[in-house]
N, C-alpha and C. Protein backbone atom coordinates (compact mmCIF):
# COMPACT_ATOMS: atom_id res chain seq x y z
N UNK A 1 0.51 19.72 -16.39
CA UNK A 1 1.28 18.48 -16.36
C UNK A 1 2.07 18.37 -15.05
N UNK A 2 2.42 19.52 -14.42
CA UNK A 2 3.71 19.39 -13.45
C UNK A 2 2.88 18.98 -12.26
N UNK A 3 1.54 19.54 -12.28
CA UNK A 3 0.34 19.27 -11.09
C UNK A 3 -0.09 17.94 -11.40
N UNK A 4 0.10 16.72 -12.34
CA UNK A 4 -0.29 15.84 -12.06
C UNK A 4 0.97 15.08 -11.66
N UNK A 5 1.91 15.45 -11.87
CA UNK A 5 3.46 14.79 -11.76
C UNK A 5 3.36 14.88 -9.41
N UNK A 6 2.83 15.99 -9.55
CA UNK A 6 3.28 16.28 -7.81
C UNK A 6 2.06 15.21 -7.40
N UNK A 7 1.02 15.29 -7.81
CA UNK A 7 0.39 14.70 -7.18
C UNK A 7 0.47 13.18 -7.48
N UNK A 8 0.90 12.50 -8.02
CA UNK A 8 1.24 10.87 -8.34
C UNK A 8 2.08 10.81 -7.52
N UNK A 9 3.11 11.61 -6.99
CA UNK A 9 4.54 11.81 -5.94
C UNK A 9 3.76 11.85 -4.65
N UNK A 10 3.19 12.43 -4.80
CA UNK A 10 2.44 12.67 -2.93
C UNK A 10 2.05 11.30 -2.80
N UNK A 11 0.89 10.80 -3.70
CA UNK A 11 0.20 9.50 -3.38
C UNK A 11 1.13 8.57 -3.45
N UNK A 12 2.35 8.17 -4.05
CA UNK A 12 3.38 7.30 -4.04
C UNK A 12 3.92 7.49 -2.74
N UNK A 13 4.55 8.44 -1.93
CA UNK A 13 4.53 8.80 -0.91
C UNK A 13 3.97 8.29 0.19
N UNK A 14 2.35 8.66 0.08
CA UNK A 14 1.44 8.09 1.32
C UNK A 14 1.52 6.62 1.04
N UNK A 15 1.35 6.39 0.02
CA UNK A 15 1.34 5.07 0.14
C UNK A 15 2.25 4.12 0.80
N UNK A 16 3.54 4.69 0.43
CA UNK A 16 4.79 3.74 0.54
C UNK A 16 4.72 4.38 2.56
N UNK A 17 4.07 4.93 3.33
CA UNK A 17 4.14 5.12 4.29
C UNK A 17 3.07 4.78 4.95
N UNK A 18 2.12 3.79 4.39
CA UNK A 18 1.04 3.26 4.30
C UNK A 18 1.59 1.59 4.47
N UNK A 19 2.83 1.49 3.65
CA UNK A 19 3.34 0.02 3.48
C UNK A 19 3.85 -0.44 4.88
N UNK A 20 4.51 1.03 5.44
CA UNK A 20 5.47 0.61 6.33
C UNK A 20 4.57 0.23 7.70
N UNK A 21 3.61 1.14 7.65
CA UNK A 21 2.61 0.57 8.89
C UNK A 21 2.66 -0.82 8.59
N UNK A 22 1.73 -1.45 7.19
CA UNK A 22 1.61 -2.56 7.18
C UNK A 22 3.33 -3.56 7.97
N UNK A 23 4.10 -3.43 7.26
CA UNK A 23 5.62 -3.84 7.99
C UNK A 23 5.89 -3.84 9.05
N UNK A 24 5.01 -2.67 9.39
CA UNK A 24 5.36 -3.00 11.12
C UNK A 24 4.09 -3.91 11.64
N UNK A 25 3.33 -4.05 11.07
CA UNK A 25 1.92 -4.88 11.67
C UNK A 25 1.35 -3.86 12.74
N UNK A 26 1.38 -2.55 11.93
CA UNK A 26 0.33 -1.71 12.37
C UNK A 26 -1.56 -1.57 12.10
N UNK A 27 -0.84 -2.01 10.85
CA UNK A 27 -2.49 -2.37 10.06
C UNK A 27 -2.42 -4.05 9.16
N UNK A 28 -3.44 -4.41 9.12
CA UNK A 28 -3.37 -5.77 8.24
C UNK A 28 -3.03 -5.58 6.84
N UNK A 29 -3.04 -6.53 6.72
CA UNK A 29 -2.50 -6.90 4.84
C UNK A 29 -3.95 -6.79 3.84
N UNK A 30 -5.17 -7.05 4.61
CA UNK A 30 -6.45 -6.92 3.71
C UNK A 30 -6.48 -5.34 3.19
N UNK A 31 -6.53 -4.78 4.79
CA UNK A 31 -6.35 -3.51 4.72
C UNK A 31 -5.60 -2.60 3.61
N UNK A 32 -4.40 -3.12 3.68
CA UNK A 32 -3.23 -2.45 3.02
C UNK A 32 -3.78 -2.70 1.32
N UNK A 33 -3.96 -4.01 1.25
CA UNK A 33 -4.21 -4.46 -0.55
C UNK A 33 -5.35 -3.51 -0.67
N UNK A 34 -6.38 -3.10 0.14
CA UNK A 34 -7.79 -2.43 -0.66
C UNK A 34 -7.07 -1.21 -1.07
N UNK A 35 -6.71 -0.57 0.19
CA UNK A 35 -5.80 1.01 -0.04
C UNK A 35 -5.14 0.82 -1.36
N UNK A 36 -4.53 -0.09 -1.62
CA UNK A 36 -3.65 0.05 -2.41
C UNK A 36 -4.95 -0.20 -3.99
N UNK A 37 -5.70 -1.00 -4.08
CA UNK A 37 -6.54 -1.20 -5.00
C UNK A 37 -7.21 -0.17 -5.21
N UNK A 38 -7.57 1.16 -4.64
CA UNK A 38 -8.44 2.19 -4.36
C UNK A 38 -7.19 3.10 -5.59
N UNK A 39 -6.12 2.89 -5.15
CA UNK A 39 -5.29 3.67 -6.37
C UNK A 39 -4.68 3.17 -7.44
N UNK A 40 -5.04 2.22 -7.67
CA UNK A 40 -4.39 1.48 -8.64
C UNK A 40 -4.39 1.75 -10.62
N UNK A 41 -5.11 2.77 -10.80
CA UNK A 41 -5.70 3.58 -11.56
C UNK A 41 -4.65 4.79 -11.30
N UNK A 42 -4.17 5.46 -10.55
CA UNK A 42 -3.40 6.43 -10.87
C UNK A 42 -1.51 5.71 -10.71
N UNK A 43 -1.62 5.26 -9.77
CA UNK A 43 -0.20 4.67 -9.76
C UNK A 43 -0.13 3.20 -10.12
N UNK A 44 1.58 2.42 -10.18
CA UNK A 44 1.91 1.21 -10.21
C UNK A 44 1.80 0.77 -8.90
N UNK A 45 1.14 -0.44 -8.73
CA UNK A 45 1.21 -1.06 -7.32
C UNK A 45 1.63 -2.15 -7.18
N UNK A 46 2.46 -2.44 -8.51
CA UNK A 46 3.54 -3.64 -7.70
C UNK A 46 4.41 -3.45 -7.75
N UNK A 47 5.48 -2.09 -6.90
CA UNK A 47 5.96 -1.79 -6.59
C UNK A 47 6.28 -2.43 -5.17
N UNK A 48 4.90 -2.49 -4.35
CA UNK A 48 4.82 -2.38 -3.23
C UNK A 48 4.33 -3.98 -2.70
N UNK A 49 5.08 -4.49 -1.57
CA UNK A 49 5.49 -5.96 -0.94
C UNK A 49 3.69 -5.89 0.09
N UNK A 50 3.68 -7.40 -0.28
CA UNK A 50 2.82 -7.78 0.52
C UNK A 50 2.27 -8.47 1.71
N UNK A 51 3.61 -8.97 1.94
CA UNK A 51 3.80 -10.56 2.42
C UNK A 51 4.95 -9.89 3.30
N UNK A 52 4.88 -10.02 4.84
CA UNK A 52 5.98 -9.32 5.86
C UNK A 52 6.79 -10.67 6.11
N UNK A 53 6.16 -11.64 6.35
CA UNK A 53 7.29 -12.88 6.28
C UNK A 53 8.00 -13.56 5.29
N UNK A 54 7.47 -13.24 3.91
CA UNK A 54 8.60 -13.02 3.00
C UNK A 54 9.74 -12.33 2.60
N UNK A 55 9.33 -10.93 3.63
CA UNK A 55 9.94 -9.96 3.33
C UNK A 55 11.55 -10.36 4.24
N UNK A 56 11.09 -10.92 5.25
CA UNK A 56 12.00 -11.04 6.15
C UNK A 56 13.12 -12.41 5.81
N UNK A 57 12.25 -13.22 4.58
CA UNK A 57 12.97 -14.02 4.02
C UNK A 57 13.68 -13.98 3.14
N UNK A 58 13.54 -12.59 2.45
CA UNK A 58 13.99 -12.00 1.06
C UNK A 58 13.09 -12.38 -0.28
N UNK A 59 12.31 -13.54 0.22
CA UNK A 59 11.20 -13.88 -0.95
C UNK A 59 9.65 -12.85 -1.40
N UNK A 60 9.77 -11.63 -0.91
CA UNK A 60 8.54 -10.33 -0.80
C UNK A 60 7.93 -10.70 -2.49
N UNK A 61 6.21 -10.71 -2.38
CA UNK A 61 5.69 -10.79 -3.12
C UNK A 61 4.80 -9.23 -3.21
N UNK A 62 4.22 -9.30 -4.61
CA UNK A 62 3.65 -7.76 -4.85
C UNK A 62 2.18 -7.95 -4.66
N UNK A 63 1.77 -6.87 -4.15
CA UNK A 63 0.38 -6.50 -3.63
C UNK A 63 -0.49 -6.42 -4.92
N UNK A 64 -0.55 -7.61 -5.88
CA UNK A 64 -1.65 -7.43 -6.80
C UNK A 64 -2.58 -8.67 -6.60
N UNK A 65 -2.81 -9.42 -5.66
CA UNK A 65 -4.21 -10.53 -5.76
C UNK A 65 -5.29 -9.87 -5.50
């Protein structure tokens, strides 16, 4: 159990450092939603913002379309 607990933490992790590229417009938003669809089966992914000019508006929508 504790080995699936670390590893949902790691991938929550990469991911959310996965987001921030996207934030910075290191990588696109298509990009970012597949990554994020590729795990969507082990973690929650609307956690995580999709939309960088919402974000900056305070209106951030979640990465599930």
């Amino acid at each position: 159990m504790n080995k699936i607990v670390e590893k949902q933490g790691n991938l929550f992790g990469a991911l959310k450092l996965i987001e921030q590229l996207y934030l910075d417009g290191q990588i696109s938003g298509f990009i970012f939603r597949n990554i994020l669809k590729e795990c969507d089966n082990e973690i929650d992914i609307t956690v995580f913002k999709c939309n960088s000019d919402d974000l900056q508006k305070g209106e951030a929508e979640v990465c599930t379309e």
